[in-house]
C-alpha atoms as a PDB file:
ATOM      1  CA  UNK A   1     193.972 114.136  67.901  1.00  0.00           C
ATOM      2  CA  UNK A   2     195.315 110.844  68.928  1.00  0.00           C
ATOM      3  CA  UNK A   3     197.289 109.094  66.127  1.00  0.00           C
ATOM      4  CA  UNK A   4     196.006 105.829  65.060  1.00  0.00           C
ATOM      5  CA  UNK A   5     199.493 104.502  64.584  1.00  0.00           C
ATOM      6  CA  UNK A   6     201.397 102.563  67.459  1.00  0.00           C
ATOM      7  CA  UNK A   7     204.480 103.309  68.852  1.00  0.00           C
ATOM      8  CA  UNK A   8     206.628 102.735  65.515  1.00  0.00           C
ATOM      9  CA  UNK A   9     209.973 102.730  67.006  1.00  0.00           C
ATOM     10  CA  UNK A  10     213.458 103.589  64.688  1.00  0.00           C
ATOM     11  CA  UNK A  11     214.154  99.790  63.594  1.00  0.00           C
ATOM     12  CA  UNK A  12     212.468  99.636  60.514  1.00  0.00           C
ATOM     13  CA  UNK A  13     212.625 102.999  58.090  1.00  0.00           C
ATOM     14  CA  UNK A  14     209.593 105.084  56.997  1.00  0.00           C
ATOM     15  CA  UNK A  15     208.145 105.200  53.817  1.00  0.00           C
ATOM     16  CA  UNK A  16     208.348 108.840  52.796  1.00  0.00           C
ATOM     17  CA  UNK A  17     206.150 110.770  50.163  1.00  0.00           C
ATOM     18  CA  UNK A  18     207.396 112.434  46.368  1.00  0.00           C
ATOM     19  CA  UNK A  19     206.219 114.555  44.263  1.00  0.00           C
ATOM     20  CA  UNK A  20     207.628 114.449  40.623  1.00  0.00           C
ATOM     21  CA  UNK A  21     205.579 117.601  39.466  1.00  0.00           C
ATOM     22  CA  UNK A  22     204.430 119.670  42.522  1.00  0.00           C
ATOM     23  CA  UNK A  23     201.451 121.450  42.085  1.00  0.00           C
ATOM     24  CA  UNK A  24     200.869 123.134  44.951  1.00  0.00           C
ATOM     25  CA  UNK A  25     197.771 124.959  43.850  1.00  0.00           C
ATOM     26  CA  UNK A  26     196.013 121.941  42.654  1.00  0.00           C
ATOM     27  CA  UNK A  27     192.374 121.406  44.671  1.00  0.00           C
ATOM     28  CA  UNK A  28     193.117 117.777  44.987  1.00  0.00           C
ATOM     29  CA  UNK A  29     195.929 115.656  45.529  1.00  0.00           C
ATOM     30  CA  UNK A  30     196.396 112.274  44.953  1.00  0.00           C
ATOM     31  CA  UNK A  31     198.432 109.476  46.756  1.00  0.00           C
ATOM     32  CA  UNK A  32     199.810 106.431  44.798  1.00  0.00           C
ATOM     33  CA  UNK A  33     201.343 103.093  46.028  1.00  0.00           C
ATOM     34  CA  UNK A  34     203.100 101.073  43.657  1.00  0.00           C
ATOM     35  CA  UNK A  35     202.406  97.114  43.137  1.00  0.00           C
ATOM     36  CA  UNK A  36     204.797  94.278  44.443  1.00  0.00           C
ATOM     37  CA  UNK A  37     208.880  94.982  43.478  1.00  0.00           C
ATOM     38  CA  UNK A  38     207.867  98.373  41.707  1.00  0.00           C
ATOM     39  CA  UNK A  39     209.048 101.873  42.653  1.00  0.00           C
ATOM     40  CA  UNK A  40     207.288 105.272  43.054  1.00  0.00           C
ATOM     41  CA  UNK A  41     208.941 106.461  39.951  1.00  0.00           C
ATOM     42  CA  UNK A  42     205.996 104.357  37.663  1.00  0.00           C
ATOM     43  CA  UNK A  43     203.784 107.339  38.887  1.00  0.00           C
ATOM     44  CA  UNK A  44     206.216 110.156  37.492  1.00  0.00           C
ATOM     45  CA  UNK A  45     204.357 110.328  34.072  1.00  0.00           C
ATOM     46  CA  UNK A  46     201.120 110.399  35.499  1.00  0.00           C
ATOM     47  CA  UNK A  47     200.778 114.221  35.378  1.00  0.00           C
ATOM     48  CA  UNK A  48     201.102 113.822  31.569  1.00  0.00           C
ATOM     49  CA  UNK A  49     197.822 112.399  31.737  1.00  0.00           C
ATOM     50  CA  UNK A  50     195.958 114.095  34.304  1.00  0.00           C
ATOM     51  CA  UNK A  51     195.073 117.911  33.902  1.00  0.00           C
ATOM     52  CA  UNK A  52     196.708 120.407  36.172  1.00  0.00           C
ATOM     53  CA  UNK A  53     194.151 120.132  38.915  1.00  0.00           C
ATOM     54  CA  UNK A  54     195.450 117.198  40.285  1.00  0.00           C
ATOM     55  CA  UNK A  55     198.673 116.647  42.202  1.00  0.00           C
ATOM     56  CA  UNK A  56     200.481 113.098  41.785  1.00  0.00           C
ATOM     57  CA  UNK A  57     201.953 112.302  45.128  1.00  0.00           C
ATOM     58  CA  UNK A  58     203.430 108.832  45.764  1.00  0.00           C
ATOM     59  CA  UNK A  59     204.371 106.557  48.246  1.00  0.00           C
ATOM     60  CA  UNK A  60     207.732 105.601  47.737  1.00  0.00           C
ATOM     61  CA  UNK A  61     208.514 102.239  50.290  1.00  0.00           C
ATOM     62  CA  UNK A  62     212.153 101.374  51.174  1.00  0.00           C
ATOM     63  CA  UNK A  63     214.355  98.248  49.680  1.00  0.00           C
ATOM     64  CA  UNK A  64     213.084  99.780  46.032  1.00  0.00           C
ATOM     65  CA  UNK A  65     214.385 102.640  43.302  1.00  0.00           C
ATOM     66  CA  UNK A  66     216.243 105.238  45.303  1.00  0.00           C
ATOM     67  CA  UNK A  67     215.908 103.693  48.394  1.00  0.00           C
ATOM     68  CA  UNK A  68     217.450 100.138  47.310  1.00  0.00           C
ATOM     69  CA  UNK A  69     219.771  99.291  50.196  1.00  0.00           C
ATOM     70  CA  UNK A  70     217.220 100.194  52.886  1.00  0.00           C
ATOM     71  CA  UNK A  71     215.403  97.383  54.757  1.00  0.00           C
ATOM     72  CA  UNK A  72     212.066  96.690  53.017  1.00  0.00           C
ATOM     73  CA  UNK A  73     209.012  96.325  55.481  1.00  0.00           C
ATOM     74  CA  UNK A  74     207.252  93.449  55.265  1.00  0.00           C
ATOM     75  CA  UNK A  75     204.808  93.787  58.369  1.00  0.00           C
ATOM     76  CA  UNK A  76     201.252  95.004  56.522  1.00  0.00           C
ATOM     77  CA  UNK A  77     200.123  96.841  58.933  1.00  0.00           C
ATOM     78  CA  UNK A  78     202.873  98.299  60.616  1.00  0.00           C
ATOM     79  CA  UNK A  79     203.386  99.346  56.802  1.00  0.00           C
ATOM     80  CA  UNK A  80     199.707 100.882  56.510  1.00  0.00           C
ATOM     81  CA  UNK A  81     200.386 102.707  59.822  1.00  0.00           C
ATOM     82  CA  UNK A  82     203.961 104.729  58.578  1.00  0.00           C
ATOM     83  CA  UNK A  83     201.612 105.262  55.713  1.00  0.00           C
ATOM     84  CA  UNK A  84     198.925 106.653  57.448  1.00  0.00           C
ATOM     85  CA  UNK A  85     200.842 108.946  59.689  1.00  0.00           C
ATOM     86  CA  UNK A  86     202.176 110.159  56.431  1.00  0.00           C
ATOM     87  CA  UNK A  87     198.971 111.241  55.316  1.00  0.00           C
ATOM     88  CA  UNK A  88     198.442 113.134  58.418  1.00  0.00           C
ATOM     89  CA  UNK A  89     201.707 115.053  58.523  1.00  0.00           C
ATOM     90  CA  UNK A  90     201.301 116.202  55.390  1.00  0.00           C
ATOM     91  CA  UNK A  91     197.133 117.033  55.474  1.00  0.00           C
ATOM     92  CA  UNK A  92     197.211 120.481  54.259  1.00  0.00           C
ATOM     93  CA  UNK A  93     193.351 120.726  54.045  1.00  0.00           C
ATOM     94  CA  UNK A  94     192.708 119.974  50.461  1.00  0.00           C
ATOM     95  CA  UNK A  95     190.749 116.574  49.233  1.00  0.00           C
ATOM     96  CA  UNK A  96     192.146 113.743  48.259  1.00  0.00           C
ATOM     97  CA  UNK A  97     191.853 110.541  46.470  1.00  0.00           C
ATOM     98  CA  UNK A  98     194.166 107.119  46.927  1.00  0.00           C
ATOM     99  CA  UNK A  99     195.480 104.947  44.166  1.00  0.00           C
ATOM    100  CA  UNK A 100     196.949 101.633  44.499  1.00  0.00           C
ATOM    101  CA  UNK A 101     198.260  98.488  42.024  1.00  0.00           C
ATOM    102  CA  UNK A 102     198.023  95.043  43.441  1.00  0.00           C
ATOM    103  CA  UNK A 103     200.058  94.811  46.854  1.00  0.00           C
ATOM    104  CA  UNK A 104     199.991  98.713  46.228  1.00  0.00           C
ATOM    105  CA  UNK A 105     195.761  98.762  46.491  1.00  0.00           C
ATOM    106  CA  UNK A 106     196.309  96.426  49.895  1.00  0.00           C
ATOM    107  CA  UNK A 107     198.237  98.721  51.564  1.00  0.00           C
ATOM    108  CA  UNK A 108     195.744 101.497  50.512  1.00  0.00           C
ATOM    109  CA  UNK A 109     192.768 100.243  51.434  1.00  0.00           C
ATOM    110  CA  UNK A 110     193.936  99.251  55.013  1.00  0.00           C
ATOM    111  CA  UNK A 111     195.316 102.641  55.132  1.00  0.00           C
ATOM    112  CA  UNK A 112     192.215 104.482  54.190  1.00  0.00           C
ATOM    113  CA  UNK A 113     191.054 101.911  57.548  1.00  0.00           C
ATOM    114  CA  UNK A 114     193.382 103.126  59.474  1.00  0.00           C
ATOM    115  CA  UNK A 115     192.841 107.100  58.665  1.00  0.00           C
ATOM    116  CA  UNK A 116     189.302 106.566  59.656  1.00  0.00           C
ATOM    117  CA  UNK A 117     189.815 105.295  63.510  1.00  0.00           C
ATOM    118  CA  UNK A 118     191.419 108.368  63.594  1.00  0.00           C
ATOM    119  CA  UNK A 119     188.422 110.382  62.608  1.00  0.00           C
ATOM    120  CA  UNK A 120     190.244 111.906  59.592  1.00  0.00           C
ATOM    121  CA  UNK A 121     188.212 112.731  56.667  1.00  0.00           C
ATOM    122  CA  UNK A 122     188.265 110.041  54.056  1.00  0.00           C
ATOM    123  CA  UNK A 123     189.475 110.022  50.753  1.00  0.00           C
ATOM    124  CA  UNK A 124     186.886 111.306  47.901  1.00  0.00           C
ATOM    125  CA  UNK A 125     187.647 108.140  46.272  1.00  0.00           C
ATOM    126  CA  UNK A 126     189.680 105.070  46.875  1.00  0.00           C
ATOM    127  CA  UNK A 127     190.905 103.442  43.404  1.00  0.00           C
ATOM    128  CA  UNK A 128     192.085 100.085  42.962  1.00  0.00           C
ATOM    129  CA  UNK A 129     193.540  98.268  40.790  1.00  0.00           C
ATOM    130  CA  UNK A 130     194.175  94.271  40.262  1.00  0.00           C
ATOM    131  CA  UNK A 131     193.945  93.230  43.779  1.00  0.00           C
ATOM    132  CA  UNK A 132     190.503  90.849  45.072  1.00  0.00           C
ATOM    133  CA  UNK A 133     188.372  91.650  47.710  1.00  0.00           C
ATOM    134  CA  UNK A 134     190.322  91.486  51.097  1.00  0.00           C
ATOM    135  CA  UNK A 135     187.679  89.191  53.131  1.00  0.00           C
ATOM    136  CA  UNK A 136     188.483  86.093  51.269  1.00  0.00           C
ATOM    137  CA  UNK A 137     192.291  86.105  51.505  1.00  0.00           C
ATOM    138  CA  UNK A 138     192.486  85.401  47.936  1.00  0.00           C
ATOM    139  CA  UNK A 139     195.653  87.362  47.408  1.00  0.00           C
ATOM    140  CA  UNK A 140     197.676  85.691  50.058  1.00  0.00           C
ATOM    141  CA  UNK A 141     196.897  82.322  48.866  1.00  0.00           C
ATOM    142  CA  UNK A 142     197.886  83.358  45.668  1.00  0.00           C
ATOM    143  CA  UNK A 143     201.253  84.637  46.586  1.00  0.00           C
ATOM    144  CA  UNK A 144     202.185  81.631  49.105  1.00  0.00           C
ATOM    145  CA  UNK A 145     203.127  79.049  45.876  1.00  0.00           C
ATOM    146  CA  UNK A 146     205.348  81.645  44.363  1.00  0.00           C
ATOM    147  CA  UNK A 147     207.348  82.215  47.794  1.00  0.00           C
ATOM    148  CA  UNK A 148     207.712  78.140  48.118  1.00  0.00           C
ATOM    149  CA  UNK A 149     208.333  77.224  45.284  1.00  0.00           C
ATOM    150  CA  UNK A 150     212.187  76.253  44.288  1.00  0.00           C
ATOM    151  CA  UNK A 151     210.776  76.269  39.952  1.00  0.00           C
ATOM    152  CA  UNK A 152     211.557  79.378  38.001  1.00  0.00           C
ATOM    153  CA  UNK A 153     208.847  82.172  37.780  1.00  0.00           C
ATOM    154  CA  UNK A 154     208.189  81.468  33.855  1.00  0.00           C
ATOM    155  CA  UNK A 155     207.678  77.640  34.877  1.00  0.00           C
ATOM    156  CA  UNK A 156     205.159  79.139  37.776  1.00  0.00           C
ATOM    157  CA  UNK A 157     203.202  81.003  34.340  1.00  0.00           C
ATOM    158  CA  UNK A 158     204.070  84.253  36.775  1.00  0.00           C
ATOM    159  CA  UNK A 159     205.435  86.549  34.516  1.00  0.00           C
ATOM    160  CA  UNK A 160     202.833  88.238  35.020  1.00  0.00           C
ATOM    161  CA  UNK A 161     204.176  89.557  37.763  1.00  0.00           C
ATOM    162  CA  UNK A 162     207.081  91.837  36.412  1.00  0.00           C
ATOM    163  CA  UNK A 163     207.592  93.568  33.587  1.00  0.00           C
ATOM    164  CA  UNK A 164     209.020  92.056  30.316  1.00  0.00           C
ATOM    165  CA  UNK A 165     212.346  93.459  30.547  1.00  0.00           C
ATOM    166  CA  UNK A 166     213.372  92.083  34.538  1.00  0.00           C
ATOM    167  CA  UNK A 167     213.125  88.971  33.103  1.00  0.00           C
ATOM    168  CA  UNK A 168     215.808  89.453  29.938  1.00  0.00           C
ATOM    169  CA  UNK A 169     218.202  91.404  32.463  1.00  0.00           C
ATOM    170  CA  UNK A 170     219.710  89.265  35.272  1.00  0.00           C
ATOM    171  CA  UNK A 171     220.769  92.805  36.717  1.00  0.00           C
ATOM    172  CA  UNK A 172     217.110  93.948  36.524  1.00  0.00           C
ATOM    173  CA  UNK A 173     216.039  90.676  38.440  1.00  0.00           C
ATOM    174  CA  UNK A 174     218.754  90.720  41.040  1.00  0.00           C
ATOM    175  CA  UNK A 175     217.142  94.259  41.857  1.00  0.00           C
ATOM    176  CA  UNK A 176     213.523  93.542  41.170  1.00  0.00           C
ATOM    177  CA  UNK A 177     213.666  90.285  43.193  1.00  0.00           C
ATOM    178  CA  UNK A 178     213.996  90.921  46.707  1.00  0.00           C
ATOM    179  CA  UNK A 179     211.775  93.617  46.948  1.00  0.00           C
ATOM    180  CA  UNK A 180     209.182  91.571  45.155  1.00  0.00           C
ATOM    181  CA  UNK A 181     209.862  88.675  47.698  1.00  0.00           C
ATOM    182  CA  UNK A 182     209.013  91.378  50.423  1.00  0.00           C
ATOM    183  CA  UNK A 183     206.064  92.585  49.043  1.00  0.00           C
ATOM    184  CA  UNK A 184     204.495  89.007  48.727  1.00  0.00           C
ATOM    185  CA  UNK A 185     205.463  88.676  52.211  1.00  0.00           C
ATOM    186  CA  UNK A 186     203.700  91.571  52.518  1.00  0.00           C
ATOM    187  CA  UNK A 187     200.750  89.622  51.230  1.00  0.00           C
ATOM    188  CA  UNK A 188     201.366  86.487  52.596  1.00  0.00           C
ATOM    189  CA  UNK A 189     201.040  87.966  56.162  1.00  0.00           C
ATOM    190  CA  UNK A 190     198.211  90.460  55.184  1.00  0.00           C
ATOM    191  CA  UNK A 191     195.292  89.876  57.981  1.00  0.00           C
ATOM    192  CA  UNK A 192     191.975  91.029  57.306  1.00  0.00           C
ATOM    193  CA  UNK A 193     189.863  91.905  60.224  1.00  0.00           C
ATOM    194  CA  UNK A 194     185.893  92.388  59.732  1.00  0.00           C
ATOM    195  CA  UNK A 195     185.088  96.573  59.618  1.00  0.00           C
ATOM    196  CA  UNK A 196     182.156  98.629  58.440  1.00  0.00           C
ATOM    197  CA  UNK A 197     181.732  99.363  55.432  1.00  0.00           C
ATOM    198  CA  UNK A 198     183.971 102.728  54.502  1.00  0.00           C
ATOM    199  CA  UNK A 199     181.278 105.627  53.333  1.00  0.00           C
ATOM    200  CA  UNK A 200     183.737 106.873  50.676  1.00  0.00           C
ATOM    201  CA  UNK A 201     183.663 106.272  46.486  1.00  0.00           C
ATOM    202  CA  UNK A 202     185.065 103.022  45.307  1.00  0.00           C
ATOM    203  CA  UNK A 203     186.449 102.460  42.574  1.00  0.00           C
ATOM    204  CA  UNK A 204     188.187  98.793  41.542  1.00  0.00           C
ATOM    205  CA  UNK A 205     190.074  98.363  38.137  1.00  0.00           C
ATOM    206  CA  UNK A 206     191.034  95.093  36.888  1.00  0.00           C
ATOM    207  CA  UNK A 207     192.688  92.987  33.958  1.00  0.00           C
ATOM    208  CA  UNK A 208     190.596  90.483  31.872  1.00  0.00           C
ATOM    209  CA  UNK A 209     193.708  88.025  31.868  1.00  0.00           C
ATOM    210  CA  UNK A 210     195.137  88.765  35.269  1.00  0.00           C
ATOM    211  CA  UNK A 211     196.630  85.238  36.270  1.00  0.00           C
ATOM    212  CA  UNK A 212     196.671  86.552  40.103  1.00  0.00           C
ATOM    213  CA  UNK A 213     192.878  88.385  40.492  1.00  0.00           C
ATOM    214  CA  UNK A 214     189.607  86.655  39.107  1.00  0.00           C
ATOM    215  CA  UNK A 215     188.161  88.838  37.539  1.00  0.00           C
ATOM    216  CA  UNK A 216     184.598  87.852  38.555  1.00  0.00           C
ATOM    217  CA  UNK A 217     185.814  88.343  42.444  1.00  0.00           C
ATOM    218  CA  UNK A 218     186.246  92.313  41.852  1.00  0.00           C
ATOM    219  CA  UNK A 219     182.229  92.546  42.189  1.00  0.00           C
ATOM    220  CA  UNK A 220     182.868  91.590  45.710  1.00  0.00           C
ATOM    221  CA  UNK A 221     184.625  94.743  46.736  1.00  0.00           C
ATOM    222  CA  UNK A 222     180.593  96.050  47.235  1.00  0.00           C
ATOM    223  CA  UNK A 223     180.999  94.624  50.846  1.00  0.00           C
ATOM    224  CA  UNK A 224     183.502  97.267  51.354  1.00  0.00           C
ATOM    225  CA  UNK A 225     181.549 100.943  50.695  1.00  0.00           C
ATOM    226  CA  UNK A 226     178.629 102.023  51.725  1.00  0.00           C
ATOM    227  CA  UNK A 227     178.236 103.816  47.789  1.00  0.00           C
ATOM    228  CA  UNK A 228     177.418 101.859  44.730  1.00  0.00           C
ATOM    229  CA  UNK A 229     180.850 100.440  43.364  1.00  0.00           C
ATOM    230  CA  UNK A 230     182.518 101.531  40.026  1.00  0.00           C
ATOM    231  CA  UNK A 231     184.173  98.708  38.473  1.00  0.00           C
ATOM    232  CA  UNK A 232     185.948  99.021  35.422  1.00  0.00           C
ATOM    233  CA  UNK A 233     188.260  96.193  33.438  1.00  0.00           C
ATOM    234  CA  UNK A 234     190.960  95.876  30.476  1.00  0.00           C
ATOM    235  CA  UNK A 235     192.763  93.893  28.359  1.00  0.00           C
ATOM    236  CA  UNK A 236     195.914  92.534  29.324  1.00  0.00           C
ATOM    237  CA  UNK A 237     197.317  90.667  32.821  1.00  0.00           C
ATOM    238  CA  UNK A 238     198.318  91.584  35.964  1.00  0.00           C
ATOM    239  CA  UNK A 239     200.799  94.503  34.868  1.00  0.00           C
ATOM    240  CA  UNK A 240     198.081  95.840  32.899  1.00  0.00           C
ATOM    241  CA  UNK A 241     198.574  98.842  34.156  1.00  0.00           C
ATOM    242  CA  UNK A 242     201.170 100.050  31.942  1.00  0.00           C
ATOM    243  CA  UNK A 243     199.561  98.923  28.751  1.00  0.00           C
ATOM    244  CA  UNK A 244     196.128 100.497  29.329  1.00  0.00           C
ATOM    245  CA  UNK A 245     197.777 103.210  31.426  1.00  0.00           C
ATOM    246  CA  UNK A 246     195.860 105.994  29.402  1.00  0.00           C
ATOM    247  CA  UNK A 247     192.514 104.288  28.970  1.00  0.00           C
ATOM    248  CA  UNK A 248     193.056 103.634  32.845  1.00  0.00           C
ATOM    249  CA  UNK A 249     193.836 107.404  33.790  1.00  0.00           C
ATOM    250  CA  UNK A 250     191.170 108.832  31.255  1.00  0.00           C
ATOM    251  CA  UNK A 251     188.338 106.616  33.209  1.00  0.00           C
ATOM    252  CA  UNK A 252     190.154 107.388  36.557  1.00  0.00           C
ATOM    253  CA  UNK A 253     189.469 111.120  35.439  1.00  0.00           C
ATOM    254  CA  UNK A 254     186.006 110.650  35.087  1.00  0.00           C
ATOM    255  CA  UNK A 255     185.408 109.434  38.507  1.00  0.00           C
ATOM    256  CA  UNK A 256     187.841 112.147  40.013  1.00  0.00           C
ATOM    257  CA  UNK A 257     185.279 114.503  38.074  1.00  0.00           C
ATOM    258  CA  UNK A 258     182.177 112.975  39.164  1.00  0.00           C
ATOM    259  CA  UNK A 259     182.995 112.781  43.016  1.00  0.00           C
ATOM    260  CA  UNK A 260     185.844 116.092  43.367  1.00  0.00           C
ATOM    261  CA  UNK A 261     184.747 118.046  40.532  1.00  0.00           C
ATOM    262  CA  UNK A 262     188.169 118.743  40.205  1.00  0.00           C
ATOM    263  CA  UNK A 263     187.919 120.116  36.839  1.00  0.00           C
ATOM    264  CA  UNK A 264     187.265 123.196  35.118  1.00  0.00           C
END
């Protein structure tokens, strides 16, 4: 098969994939991608909430958590590309599903793109969470004030973008802050080039309050799947995520159950 992904070169390092709590056995696996600044290790607790028939795999991108040091990438889709060749060096036959937060669900989606000009199988579901509709480039325009801007985050209203506790901990910041500058980069620069529709399950999550993502635009993410879209949205902003995380995993469940039947 030829690979989808262009000669990559050694200048810029890989993402790489880790799994907190192998489950080798499991009949499905799942791969997460974290949102803007954020590290793979927000998906470690994950397999507390899903049963034992899923395996948590995650992306884990350089500049970020164990990898801080490392260049961060902040081409999109050279980045959706190492990600995608990821995917197929570690295809081991089972079915799987992609979940992504904000910059995270960008970089999925165009990688679930990418996997199919291969002619890999899709994903049984693509899930994601707080990021609009890629065919209006409301993200990027979102993200170009904050990477202009010489005012404060707070005096942006951004906070929404971090946790809490980054901004109380000029440590946490200085480490928080250039990866998130890459990832809206990441954004900034993200291109989106008219495709077919991709004949796999969608599902999109969103926050009532997000100061990033209308939530009336997440309706639009029909255009993209050829099934009927599952949208689903909570309380909270941006970083919703972590305050809804069971409510989130409990509904992500149920779709894993109604498209994989991955459980007993």
């Amino acid at each position: 098969m030829e690979s989808i992904c262009r000669p990559l070169g050694t200048r810029s390092p890989r993402p790489d994939l880790v799994t907190y709590t192998p489950r080798p056995l499991a009949p499905v696996r799942m791969f997460t991608i974290p949102y803007a600044g954020a590290d793979a290790t927000m998906f470690a607790s994950w397999v507390d909430y899903l049963p034992d028939s899923v395996e948590v795999t995650a992306v884990r991108l350089p500049g970020r958590g164990a990898r801080t040091g490392e260049v961060s990438l902040t081409d999109p889709a050279q980045l959706s590309a190492m990600v995608a060749e990821l995917v197929l060096e570690s295809d081991d036959g089972r079915p799987y599903v992609f979940f992504g937060h904000s910059i995270g669900a960008m970089i999925a989606f165009d990688t679930v793109r990418d996997l199919r000009r291969c002619g890999h199988t899709m994903p049984s579901l693509l899930a994601l969470s707080a990021v609009p509709p890629p065919q209006g480039g409301a993200f990027a325009r979102a993200c170009q004030p904050i990477l202009i801007s010489d005012q404060p985050w707070r005096q942006l209203g951004l906070t929404d973008l971090l946790p809490p506790e980054v901004f109380r901990d000029q440590g946490a910041m200085a480490a928080f802050g250039p990866a998130m500058m890459a990832d809206l980069l990441l954004a900034l620069q993200h291109r989106y080039v008219h495709e077919a529709p991709l004949d796999c399950v969608l599902s999109v999550f969103g926050a009532r309050d997000d100061t990033l993502v209308a939530v009336e635009s997440l309706s639009n993410w029909q255009e993209q799947t050829t099934r009927p879209l599952r949208l689903r949205t909570y309380p909270g902003g941006h970083l919703y995520v972590h305050e809804a995380l069971p409510s989130l995993l409990t509904d992500l469940s149920t779709d894993l159950r109604s498209t994989v039947g991955a459980f007993s």
